[in-house]
PDB file of N, CA and C in Angstrom:
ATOM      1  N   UNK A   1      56.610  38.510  60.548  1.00  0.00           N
ATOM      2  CA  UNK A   1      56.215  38.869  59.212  1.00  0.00           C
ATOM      3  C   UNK A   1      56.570  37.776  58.211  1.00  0.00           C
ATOM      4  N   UNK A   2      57.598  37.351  58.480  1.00  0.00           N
ATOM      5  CA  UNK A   2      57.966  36.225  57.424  1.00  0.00           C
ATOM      6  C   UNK A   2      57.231  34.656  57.803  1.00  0.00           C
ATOM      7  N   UNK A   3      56.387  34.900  58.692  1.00  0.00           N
ATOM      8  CA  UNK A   3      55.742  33.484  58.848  1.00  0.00           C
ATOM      9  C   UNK A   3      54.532  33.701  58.401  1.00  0.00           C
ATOM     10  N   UNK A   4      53.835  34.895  58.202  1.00  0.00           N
ATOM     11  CA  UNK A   4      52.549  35.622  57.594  1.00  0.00           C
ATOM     12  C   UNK A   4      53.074  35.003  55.731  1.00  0.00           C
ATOM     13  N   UNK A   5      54.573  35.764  55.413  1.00  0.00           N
ATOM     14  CA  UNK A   5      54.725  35.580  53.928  1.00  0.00           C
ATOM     15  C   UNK A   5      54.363  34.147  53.603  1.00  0.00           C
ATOM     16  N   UNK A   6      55.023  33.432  53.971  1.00  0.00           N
ATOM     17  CA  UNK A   6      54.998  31.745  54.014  1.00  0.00           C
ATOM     18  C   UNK A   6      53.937  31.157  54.348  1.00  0.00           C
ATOM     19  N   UNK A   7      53.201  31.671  54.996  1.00  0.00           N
ATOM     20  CA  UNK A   7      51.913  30.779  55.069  1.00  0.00           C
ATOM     21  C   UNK A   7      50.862  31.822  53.999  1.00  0.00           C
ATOM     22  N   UNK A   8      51.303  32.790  53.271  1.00  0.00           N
ATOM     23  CA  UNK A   8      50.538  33.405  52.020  1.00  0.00           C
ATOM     24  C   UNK A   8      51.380  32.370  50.695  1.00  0.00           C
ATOM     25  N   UNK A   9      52.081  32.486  50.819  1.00  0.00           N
ATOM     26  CA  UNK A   9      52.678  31.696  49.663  1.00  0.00           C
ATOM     27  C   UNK A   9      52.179  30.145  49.668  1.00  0.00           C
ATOM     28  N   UNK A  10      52.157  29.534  50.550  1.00  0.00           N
ATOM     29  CA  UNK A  10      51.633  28.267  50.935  1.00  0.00           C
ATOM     30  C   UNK A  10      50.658  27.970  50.314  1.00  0.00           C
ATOM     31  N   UNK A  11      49.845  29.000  50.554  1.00  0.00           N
ATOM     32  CA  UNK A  11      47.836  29.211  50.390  1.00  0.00           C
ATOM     33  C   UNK A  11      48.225  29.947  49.101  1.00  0.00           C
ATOM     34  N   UNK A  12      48.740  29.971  48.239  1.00  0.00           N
ATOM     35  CA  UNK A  12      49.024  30.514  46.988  1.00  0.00           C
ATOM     36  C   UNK A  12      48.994  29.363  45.931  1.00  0.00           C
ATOM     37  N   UNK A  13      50.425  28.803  46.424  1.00  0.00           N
ATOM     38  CA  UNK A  13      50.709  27.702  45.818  1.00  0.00           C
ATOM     39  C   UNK A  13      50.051  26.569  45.624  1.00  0.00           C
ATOM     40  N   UNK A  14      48.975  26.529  46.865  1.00  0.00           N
ATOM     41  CA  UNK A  14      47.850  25.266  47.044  1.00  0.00           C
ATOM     42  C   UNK A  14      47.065  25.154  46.004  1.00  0.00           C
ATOM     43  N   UNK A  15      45.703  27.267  45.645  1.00  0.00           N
ATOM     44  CA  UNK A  15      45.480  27.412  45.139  1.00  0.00           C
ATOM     45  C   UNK A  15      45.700  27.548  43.656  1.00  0.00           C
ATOM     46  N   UNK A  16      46.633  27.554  43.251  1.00  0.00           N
ATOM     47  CA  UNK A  16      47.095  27.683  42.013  1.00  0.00           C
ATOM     48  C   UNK A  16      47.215  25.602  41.199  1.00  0.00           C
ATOM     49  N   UNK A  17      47.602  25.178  42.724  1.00  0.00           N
ATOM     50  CA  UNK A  17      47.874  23.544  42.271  1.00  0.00           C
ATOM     51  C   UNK A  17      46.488  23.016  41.569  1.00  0.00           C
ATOM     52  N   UNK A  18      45.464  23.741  42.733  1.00  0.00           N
ATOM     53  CA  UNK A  18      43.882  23.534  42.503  1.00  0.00           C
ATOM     54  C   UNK A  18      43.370  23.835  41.079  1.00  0.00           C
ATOM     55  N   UNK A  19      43.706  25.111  41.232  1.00  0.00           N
ATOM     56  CA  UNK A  19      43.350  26.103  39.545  1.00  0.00           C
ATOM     57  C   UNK A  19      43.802  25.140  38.297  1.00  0.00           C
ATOM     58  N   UNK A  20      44.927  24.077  38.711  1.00  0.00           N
ATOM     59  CA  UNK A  20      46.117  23.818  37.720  1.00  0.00           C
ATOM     60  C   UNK A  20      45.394  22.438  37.141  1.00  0.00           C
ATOM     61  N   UNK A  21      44.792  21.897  38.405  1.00  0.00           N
ATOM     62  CA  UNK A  21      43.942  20.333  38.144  1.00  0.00           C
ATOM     63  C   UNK A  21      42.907  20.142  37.576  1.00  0.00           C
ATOM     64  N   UNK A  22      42.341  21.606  38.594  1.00  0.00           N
ATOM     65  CA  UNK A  22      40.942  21.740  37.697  1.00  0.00           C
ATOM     66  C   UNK A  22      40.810  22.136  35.868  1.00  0.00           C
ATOM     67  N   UNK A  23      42.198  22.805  35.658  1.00  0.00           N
ATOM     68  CA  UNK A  23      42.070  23.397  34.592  1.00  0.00           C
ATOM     69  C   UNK A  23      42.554  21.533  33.143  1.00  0.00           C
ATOM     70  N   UNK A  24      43.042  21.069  33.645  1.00  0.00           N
ATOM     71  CA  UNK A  24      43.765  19.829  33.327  1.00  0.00           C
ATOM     72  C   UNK A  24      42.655  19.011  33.051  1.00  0.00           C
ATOM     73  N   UNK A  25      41.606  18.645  34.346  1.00  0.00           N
ATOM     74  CA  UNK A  25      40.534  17.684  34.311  1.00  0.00           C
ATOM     75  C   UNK A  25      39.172  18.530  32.919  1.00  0.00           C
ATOM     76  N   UNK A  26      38.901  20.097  33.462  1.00  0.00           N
ATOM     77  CA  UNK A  26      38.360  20.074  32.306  1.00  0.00           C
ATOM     78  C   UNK A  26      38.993  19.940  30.437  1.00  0.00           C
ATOM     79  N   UNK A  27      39.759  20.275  30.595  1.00  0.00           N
ATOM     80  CA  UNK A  27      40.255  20.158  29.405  1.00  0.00           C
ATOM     81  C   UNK A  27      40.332  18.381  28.096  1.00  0.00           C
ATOM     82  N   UNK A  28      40.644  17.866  29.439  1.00  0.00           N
ATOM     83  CA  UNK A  28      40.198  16.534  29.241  1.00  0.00           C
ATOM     84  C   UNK A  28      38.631  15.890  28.881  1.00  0.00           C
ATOM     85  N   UNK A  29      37.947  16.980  30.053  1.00  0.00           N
ATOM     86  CA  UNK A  29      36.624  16.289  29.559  1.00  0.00           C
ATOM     87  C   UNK A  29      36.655  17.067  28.198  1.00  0.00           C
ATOM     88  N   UNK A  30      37.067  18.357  27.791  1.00  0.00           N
ATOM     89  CA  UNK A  30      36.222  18.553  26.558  1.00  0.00           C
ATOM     90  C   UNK A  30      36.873  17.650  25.282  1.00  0.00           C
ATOM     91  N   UNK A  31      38.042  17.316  25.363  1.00  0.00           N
ATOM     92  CA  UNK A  31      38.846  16.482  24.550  1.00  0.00           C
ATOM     93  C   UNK A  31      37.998  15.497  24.230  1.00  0.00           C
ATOM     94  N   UNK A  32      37.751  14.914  25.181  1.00  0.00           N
ATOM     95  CA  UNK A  32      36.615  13.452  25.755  1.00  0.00           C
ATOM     96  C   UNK A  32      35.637  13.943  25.100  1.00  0.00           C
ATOM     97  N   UNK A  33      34.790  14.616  25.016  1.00  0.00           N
ATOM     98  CA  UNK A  33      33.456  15.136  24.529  1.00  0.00           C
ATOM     99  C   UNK A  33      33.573  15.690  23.267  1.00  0.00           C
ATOM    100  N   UNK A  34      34.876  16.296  22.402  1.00  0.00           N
ATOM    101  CA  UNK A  34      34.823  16.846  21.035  1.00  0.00           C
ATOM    102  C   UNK A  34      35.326  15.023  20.546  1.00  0.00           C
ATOM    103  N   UNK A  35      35.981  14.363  21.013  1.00  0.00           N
ATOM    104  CA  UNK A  35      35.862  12.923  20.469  1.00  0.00           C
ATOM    105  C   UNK A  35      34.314  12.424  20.422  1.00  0.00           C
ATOM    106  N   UNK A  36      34.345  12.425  20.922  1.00  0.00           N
ATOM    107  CA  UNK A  36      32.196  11.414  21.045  1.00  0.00           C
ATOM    108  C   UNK A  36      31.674  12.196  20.268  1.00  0.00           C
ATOM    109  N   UNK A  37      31.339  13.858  20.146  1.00  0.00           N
ATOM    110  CA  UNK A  37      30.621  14.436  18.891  1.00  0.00           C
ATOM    111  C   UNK A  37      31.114  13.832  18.191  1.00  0.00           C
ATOM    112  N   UNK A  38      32.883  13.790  17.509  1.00  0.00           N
ATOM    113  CA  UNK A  38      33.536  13.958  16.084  1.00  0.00           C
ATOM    114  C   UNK A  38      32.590  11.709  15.828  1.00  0.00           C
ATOM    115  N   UNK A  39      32.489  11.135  16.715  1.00  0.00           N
ATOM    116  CA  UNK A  39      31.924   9.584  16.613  1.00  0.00           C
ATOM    117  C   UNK A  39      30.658   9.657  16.330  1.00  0.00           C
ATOM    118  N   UNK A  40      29.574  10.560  17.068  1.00  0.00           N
ATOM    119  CA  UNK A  40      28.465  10.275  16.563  1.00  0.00           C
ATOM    120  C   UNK A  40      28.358  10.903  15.304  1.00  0.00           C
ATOM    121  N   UNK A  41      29.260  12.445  15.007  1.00  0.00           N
ATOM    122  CA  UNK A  41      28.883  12.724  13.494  1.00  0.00           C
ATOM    123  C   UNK A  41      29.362  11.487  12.513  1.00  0.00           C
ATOM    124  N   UNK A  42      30.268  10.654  12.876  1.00  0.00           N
ATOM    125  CA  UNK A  42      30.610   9.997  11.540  1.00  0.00           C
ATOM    126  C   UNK A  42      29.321   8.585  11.754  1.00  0.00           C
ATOM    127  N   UNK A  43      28.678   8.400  12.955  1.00  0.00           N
ATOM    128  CA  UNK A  43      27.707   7.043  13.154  1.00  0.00           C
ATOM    129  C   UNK A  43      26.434   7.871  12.535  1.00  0.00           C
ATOM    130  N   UNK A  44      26.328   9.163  12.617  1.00  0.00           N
ATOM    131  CA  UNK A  44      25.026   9.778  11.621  1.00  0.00           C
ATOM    132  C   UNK A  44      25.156   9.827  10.359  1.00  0.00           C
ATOM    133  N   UNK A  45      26.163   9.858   9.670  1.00  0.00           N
ATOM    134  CA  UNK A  45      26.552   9.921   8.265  1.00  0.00           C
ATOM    135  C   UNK A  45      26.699   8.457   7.735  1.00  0.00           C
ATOM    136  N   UNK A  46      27.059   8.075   8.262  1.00  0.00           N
ATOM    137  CA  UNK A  46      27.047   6.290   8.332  1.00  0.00           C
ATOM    138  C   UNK A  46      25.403   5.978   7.868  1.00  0.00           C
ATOM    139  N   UNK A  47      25.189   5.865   8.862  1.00  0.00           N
ATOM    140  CA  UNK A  47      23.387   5.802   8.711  1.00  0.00           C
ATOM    141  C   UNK A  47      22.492   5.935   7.708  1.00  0.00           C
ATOM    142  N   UNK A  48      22.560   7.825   7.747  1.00  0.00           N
ATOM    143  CA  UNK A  48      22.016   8.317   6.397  1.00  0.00           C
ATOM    144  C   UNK A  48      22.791   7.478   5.152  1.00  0.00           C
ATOM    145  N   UNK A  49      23.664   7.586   4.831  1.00  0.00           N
ATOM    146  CA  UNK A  49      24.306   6.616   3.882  1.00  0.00           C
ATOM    147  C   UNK A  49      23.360   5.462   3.806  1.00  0.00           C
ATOM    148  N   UNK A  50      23.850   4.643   4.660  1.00  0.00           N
ATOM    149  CA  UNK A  50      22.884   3.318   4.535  1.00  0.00           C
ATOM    150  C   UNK A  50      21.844   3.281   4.255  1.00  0.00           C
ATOM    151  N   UNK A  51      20.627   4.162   5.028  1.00  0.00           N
ATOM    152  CA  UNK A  51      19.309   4.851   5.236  1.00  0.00           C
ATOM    153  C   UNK A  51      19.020   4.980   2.912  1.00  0.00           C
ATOM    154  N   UNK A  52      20.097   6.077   2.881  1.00  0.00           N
ATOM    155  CA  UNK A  52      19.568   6.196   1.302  1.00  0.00           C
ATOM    156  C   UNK A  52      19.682   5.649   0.888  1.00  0.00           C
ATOM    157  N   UNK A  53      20.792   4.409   0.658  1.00  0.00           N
ATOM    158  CA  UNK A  53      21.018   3.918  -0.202  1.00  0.00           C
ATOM    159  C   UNK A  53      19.753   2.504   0.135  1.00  0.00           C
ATOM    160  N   UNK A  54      19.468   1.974   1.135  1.00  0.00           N
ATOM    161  CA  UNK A  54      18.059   1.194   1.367  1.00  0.00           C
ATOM    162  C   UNK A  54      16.929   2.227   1.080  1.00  0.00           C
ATOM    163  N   UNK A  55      16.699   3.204   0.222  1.00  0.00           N
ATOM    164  CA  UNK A  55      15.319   3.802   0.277  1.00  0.00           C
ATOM    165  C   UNK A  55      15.964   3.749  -1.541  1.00  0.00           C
ATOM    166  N   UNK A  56      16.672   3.440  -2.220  1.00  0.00           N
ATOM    167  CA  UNK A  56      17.225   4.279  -3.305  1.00  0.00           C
ATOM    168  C   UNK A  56      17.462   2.606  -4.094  1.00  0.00           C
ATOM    169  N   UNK A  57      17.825   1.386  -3.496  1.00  0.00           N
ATOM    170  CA  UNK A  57      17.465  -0.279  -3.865  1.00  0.00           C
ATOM    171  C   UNK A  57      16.389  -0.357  -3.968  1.00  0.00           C
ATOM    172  N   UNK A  58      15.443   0.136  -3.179  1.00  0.00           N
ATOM    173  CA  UNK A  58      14.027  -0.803  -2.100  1.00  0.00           C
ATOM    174  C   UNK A  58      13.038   0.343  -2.282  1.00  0.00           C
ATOM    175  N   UNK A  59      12.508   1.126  -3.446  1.00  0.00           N
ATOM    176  CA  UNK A  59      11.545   2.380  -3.356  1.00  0.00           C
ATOM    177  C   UNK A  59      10.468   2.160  -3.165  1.00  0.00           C
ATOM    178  N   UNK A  60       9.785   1.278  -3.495  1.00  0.00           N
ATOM    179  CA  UNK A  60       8.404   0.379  -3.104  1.00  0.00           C
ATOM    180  C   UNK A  60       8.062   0.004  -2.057  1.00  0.00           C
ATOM    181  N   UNK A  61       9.315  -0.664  -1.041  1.00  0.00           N
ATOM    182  CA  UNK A  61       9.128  -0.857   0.387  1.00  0.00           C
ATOM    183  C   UNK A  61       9.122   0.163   1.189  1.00  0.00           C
ATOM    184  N   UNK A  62      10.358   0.937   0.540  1.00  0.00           N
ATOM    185  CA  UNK A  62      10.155   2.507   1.397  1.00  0.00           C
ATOM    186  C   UNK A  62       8.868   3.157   1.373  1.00  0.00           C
ATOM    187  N   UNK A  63       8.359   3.388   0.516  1.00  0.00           N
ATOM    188  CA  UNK A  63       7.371   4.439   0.067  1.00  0.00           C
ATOM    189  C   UNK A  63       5.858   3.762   1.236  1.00  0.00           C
ATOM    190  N   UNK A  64       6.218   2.283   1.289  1.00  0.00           N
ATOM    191  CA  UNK A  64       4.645   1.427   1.883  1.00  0.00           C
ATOM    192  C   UNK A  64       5.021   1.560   3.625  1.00  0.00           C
ATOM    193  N   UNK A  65       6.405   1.343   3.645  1.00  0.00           N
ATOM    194  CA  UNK A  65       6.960   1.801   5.221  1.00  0.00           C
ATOM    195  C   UNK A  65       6.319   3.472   6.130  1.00  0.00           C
ATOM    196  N   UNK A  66       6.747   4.070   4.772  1.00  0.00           N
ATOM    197  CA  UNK A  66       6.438   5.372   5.089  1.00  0.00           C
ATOM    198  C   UNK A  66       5.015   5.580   5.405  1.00  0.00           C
ATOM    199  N   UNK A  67       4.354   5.063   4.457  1.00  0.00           N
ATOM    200  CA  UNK A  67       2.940   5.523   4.399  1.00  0.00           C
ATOM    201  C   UNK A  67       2.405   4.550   5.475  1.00  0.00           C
ATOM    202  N   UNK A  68       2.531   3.680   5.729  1.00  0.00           N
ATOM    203  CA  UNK A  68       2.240   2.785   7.130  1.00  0.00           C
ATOM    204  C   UNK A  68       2.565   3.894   8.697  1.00  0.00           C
ATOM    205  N   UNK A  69       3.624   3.937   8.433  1.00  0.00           N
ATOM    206  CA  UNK A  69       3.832   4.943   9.247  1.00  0.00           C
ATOM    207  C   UNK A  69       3.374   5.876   9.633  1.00  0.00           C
ATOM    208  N   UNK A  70       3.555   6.956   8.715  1.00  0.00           N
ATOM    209  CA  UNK A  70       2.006   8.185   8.764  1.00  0.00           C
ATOM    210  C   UNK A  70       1.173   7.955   9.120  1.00  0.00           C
ATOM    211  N   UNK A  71      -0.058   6.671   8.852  1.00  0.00           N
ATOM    212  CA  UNK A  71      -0.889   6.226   9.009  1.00  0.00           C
ATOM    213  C   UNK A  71      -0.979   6.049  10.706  1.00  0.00           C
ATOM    214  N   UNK A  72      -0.293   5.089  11.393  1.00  0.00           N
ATOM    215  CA  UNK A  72      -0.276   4.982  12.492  1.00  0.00           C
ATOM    216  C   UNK A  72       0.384   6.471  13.416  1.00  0.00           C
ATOM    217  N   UNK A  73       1.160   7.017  13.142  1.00  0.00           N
ATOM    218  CA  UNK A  73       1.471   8.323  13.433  1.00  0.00           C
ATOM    219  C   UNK A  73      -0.138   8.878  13.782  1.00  0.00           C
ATOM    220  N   UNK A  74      -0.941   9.473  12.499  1.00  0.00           N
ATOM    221  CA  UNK A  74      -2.015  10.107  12.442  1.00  0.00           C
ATOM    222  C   UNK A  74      -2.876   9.310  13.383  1.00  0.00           C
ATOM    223  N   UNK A  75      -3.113   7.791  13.375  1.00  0.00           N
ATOM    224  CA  UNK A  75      -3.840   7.820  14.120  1.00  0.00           C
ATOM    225  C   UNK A  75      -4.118   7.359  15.997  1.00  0.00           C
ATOM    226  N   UNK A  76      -2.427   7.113  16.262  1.00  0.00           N
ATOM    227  CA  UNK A  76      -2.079   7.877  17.441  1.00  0.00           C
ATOM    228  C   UNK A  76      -2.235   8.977  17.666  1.00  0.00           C
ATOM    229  N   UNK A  77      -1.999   9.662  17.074  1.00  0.00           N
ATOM    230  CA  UNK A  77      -1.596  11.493  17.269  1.00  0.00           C
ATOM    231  C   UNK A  77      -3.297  12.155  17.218  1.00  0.00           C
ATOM    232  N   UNK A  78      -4.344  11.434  16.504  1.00  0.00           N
ATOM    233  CA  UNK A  78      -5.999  11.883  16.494  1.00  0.00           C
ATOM    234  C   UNK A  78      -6.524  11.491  17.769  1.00  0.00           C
ATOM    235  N   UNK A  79      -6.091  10.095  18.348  1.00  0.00           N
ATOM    236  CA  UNK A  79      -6.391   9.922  19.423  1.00  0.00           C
ATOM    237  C   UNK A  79      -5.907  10.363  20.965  1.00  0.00           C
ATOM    238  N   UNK A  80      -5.617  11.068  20.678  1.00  0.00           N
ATOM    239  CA  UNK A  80      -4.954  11.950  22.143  1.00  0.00           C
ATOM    240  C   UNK A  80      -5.884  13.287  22.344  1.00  0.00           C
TER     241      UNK A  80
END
């Protein structure tokens, strides 16, 4: 009976080491992954920043960018 206990405890302890790594490795990735969101939100805000403040210098270029754009947009998008 006591070699039944010990080899349950064994297979206890294994499992639990398992439970213990796995629980460790994910935790890490999400650490890892709420870092890279918290980077791209500040590289999107970055951007837009820049983005307005070049549409908000430059309204004339923006406005001919844009409408160039549309333009080719529409007439990709007619030809399909």
């Amino acid at each position: 009976m006591k070699n039944a206990d010990t080899t349950i405890d064994t297979a206890s302890n294994f499992a639990h080491g398992v439970v213990d790594k796995a629980t460790e490795a994910t935790n890490m990735a999400v650490d890892t992954i709420s870092e890279k969101g918290k980077e791209l939100k500040n590289s999107e805000q970055r951007l837009m920043k820049e983005a307005s403040d070049y549409v908000r210098d430059n309204p004339i270029t923006s406005v001919s960018i844009a409408i160039g754009v549309g333009f080719l947009l529409s007439k990709f998008l007619n030809n399909r």
